[in-house]
N, C-alpha and C. Protein backbone atom coordinates (compact mmCIF):
# COMPACT_ATOMS: atom_id res chain seq x y z
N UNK A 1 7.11 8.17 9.37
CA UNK A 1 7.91 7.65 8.29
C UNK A 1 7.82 6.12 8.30
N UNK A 2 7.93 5.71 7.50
CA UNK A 2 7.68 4.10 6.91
C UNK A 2 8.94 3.70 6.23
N UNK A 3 9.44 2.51 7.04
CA UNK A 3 10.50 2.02 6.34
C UNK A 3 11.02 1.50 4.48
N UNK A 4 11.30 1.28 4.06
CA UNK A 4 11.38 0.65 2.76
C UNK A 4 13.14 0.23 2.46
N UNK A 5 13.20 -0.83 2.87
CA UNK A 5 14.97 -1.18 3.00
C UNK A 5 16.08 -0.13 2.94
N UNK A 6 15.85 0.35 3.99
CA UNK A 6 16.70 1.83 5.03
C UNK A 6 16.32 3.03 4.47
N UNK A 7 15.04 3.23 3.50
CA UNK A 7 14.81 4.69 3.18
C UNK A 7 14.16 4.92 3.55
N UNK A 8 13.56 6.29 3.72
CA UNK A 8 12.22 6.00 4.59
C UNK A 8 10.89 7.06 3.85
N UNK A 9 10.05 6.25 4.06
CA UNK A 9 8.34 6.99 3.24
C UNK A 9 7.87 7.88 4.03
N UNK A 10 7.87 9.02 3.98
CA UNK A 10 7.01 9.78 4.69
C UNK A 10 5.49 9.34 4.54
N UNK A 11 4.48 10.04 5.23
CA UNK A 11 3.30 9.97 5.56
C UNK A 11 3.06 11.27 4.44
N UNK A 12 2.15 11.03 3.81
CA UNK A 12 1.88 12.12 2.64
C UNK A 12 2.42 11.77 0.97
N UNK A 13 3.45 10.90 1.27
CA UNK A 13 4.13 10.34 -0.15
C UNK A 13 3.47 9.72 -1.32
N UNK A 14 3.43 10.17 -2.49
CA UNK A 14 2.55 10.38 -3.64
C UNK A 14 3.37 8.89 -4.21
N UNK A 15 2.71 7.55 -4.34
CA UNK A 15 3.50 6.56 -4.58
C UNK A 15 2.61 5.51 -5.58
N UNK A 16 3.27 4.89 -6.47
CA UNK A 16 2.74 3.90 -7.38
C UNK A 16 3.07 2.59 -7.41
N UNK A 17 2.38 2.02 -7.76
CA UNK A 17 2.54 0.21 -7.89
C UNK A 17 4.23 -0.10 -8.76
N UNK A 18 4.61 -0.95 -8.22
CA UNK A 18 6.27 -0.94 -8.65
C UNK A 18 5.94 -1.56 -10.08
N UNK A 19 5.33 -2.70 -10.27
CA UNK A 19 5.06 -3.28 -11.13
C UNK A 19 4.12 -2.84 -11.92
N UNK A 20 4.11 -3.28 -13.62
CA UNK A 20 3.17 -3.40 -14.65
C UNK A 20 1.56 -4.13 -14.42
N UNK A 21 1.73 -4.71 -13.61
CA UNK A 21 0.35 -5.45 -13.01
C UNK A 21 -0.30 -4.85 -12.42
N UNK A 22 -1.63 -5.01 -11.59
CA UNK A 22 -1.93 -4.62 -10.71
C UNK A 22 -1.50 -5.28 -9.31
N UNK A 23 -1.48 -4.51 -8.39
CA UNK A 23 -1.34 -4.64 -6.76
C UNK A 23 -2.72 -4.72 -5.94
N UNK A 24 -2.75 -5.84 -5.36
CA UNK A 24 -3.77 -6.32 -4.25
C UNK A 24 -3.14 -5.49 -3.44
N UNK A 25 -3.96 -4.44 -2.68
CA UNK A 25 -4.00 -4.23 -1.05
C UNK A 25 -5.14 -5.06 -0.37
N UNK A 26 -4.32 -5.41 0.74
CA UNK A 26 -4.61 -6.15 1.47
C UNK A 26 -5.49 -5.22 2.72
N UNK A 27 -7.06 -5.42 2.59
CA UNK A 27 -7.83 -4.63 3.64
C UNK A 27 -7.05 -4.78 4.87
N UNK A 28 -7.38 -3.54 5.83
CA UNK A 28 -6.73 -3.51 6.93
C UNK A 28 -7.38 -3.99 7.98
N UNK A 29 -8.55 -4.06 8.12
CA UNK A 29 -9.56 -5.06 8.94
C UNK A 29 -9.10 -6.60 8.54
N UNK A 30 -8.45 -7.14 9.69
CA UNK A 30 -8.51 -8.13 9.78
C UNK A 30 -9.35 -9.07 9.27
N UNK A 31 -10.84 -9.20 9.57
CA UNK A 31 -11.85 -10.02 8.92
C UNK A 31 -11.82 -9.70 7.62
N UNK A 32 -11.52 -8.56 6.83
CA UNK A 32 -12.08 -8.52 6.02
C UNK A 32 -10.89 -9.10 4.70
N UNK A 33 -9.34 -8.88 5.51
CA UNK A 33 -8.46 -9.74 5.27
C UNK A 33 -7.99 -11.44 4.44
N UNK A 34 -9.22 -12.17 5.37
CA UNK A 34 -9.29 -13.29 5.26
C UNK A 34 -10.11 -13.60 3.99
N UNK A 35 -10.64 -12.57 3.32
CA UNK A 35 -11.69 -12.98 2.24
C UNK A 35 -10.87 -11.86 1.13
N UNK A 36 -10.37 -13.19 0.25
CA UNK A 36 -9.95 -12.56 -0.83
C UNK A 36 -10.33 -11.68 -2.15
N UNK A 37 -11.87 -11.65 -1.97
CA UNK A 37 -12.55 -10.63 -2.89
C UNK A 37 -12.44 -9.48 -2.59
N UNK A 38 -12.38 -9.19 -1.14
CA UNK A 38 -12.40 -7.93 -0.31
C UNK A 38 -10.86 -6.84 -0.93
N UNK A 39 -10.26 -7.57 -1.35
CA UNK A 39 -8.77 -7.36 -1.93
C UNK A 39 -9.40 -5.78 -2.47
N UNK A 40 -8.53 -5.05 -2.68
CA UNK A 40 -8.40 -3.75 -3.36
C UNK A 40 -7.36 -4.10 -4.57
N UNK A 41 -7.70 -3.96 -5.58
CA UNK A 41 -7.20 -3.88 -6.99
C UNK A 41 -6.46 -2.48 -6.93
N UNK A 42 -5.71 -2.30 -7.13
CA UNK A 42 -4.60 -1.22 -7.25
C UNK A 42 -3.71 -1.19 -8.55
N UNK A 43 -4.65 -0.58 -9.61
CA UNK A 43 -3.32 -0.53 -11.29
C UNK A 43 -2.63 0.20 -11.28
N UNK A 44 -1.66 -0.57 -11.99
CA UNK A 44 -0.44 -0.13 -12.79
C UNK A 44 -0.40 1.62 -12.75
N UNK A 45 -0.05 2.56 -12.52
CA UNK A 45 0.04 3.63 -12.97
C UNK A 45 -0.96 4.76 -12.27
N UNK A 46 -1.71 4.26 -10.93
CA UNK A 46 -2.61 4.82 -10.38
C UNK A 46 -1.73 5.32 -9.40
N UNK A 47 -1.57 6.63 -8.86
CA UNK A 47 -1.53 7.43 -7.55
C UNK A 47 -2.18 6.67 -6.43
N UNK A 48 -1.46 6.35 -5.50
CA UNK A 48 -1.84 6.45 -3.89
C UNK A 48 -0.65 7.27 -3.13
N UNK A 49 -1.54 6.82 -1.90
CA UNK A 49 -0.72 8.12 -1.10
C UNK A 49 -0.48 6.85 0.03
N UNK A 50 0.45 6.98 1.06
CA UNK A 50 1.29 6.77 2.02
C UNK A 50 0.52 7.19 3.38
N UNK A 51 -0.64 6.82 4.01
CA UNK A 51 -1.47 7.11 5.36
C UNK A 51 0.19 7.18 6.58
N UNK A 52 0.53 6.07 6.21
CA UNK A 52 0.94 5.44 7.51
C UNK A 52 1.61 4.31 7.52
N UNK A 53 1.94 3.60 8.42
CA UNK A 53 1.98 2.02 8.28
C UNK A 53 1.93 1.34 9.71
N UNK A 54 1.61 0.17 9.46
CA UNK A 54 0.56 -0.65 10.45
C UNK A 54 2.15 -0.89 11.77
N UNK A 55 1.49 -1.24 13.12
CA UNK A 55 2.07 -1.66 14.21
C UNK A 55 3.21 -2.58 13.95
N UNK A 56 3.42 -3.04 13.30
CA UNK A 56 4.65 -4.04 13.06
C UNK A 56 5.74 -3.30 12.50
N UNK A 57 5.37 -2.07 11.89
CA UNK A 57 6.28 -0.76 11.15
C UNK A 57 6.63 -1.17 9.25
N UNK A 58 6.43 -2.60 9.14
CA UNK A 58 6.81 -3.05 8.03
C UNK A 58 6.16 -3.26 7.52
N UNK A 59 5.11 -2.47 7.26
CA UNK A 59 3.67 -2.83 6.00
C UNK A 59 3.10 -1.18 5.77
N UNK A 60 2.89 -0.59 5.01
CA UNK A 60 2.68 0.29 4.55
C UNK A 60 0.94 0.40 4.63
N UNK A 61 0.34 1.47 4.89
CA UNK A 61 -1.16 1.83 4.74
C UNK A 61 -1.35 2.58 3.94
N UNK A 62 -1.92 2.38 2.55
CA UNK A 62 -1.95 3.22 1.37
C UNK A 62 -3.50 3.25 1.26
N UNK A 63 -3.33 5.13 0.28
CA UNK A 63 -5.10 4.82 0.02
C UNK A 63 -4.45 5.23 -1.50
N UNK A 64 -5.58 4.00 -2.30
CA UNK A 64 -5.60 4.30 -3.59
C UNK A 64 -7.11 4.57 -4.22
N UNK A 65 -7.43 4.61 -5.34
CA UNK A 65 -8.38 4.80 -6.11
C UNK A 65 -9.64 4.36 -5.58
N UNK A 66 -9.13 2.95 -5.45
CA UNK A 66 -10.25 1.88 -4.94
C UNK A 66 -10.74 1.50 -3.37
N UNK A 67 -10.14 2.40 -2.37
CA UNK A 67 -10.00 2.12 -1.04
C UNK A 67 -8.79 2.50 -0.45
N UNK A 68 -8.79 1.71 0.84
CA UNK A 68 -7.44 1.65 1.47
C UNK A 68 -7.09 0.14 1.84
N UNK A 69 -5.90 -0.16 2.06
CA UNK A 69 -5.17 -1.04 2.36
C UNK A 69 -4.07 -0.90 3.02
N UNK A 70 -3.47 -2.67 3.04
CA UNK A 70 -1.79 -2.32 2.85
C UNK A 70 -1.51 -3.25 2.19
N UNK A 71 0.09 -2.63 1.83
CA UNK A 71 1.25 -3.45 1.19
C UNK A 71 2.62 -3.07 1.27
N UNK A 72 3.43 -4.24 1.09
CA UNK A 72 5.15 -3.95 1.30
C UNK A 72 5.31 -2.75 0.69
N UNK A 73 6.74 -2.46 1.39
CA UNK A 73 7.15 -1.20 0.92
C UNK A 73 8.14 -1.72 -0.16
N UNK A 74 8.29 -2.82 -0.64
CA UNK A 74 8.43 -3.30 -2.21
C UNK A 74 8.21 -3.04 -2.87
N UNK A 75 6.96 -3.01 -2.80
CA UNK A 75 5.74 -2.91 -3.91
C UNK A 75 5.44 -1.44 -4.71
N UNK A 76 6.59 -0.91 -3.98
CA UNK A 76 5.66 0.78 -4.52
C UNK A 76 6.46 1.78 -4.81
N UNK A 77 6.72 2.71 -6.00
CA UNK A 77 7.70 3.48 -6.20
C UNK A 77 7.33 5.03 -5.44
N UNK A 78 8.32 5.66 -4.79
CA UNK A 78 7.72 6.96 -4.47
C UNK A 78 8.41 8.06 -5.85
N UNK A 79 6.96 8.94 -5.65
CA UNK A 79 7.45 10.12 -7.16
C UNK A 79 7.74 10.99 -6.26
């Protein structure tokens, strides 16, 4: 389970970009991190799912359309 300000995400959770924009995930390889093209584009209205979330407990590991990443558990509505 994955935090999101005291609720919590299961692993399996069918979840979307909170916002009208798109969402950068942020590659989970470190190196690949540092280079902002590497970014995963994540739209508006696309399904990802909930892997996990990284060692710190407060970042979410999502796979969407375009890859995998992470991002806050802000960022993302669960259906």
């Amino acid at each position: 389970m994955a935090s999101k300000k005291g609720i919590e995400i299961a692993v399996g959770t069918l979840v979307v970009p909170k916002l009208s924009t798109p969402v950068y995930l942020t590659p989970h390889d470190i190196d690949l991190a540092l280079d902002m093209e590497s970014w995963i584009e994540w739209s508006a209205g696309q399904l990802g799912i909930v892997l996990g979330k990284t060692t710190d407990q407060n970042i979410l590991i999502i796979a969407a359309p375009r890859g995998i990443g992470t991002c806050f558990p802000e960022e993302v509505l669960e259906l």
